[in-house]
C-alpha atoms as a PDB file:
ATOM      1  CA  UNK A   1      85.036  -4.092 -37.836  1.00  0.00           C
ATOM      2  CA  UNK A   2      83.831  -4.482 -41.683  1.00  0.00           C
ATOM      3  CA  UNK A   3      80.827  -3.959 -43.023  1.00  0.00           C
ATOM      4  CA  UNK A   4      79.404  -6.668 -44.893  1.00  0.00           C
ATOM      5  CA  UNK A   5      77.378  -7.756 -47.573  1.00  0.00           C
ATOM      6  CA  UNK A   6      76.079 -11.294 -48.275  1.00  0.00           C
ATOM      7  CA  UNK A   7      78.717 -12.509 -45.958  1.00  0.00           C
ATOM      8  CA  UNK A   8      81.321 -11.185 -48.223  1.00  0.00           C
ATOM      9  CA  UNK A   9      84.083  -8.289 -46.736  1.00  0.00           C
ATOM     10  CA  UNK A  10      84.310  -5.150 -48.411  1.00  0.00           C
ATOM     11  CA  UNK A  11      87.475  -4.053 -49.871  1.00  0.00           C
ATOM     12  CA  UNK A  12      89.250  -2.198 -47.747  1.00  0.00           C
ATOM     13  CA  UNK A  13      88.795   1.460 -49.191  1.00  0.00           C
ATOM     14  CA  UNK A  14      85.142   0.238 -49.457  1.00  0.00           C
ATOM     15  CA  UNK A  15      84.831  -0.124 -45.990  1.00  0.00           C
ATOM     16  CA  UNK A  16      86.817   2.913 -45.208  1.00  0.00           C
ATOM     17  CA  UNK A  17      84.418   4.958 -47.495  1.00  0.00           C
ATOM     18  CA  UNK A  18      81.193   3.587 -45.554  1.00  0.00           C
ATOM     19  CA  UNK A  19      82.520   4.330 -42.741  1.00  0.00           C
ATOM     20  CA  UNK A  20      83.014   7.802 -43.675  1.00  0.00           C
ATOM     21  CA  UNK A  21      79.321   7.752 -44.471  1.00  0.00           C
ATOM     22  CA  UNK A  22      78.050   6.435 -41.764  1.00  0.00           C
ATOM     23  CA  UNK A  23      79.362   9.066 -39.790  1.00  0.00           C
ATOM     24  CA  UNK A  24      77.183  11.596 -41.982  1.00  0.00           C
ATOM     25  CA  UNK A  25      73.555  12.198 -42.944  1.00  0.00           C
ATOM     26  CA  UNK A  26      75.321  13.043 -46.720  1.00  0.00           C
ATOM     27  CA  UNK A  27      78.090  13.606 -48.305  1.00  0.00           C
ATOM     28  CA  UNK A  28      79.353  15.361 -51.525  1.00  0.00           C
ATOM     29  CA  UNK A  29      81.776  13.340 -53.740  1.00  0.00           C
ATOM     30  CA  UNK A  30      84.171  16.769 -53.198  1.00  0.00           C
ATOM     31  CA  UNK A  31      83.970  16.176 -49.210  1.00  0.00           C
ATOM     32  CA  UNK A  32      84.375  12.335 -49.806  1.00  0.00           C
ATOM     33  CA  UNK A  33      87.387  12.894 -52.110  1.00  0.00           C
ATOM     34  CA  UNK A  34      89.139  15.273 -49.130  1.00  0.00           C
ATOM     35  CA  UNK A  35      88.301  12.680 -46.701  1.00  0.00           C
ATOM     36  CA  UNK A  36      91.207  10.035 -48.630  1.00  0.00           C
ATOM     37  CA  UNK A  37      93.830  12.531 -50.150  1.00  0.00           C
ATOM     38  CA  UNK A  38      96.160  10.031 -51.158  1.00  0.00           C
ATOM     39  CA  UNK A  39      93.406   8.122 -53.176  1.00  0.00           C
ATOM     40  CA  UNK A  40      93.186   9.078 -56.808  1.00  0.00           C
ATOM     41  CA  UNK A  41      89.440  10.332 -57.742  1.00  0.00           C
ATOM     42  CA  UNK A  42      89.479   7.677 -60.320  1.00  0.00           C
ATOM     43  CA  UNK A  43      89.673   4.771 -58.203  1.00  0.00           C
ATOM     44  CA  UNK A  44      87.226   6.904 -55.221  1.00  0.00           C
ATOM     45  CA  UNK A  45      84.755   6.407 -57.669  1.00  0.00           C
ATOM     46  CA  UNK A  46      85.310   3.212 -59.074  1.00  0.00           C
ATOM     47  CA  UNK A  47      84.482   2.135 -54.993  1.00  0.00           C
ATOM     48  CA  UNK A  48      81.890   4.411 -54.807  1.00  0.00           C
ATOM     49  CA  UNK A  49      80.235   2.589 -57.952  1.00  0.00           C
ATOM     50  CA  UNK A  50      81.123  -0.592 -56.639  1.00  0.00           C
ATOM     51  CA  UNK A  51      79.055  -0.011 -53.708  1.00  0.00           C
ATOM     52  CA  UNK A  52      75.974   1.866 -55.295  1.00  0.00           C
ATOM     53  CA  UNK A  53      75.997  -1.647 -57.350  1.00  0.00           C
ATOM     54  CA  UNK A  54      76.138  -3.917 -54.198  1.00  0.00           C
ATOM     55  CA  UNK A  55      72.958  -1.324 -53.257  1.00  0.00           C
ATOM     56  CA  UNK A  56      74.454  -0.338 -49.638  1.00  0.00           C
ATOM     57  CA  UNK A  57      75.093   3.607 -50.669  1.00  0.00           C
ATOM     58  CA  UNK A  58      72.912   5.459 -53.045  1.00  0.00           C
ATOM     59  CA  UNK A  59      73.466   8.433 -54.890  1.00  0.00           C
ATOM     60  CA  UNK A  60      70.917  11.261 -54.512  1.00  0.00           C
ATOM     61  CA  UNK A  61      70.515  13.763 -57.317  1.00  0.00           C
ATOM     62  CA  UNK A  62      72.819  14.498 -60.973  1.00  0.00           C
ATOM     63  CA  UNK A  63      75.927  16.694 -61.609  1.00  0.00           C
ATOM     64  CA  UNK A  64      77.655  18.493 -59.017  1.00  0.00           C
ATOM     65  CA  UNK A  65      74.826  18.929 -56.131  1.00  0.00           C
ATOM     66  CA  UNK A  66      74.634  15.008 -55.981  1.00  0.00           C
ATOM     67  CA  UNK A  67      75.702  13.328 -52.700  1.00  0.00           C
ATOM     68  CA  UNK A  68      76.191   9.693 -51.701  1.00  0.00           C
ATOM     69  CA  UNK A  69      74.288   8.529 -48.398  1.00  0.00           C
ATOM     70  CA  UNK A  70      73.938   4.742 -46.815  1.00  0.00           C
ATOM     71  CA  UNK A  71      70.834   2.922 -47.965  1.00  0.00           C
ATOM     72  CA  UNK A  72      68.704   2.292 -45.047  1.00  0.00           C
ATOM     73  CA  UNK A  73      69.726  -0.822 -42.804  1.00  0.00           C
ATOM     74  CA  UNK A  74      73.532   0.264 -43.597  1.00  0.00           C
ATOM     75  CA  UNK A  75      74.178   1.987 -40.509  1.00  0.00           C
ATOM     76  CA  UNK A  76      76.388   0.403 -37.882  1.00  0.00           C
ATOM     77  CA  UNK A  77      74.983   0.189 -34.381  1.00  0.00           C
ATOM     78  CA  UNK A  78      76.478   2.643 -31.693  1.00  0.00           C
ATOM     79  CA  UNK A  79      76.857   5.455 -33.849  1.00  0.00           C
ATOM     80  CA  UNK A  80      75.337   8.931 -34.100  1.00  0.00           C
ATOM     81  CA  UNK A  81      75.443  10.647 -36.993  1.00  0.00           C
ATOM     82  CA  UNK A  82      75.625  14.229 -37.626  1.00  0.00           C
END
């Protein structure tokens, strides 16, 4: 299943990468980036900013100690998170 947003579908690395989230309380870009190895760190981000923008991650914190974490109401029923 997708998430969504306004009744449109995320892309599908979108969806992949809140996904990842949701089965976290946080995660670094670093982790995030190990998580999809065969996606370039360009295009990681450019979804990652895509999704800050649509407001359904946030980024916590500047630099290198900054992590990305679901806004609240993002989580997907069912799942614990760690």
């Amino acid at each position: 299943m997708s998430y969504h947003k306004s009744g449109n579908i995320l892309e599908d690395k979108q969806s992949a990468i809140m996904n990842a989230l949701n089965e976290r309380v946080f995660c670094r870009f670093k982790e995030l980036a190990a998580l999809f190895p065969e996606t370039s760190q360009r295009t990681l981000r450019y979804n990652v900013q895509k999704l800050v923008d649509k407001k359904m991650i946030e980024r916590v914190g500047n630099g290198p100690g900054s992590f990305l974490k679901l806004k609240k109401g993002q989580h997907k029923h069912g799942t614990t998170r760690t």
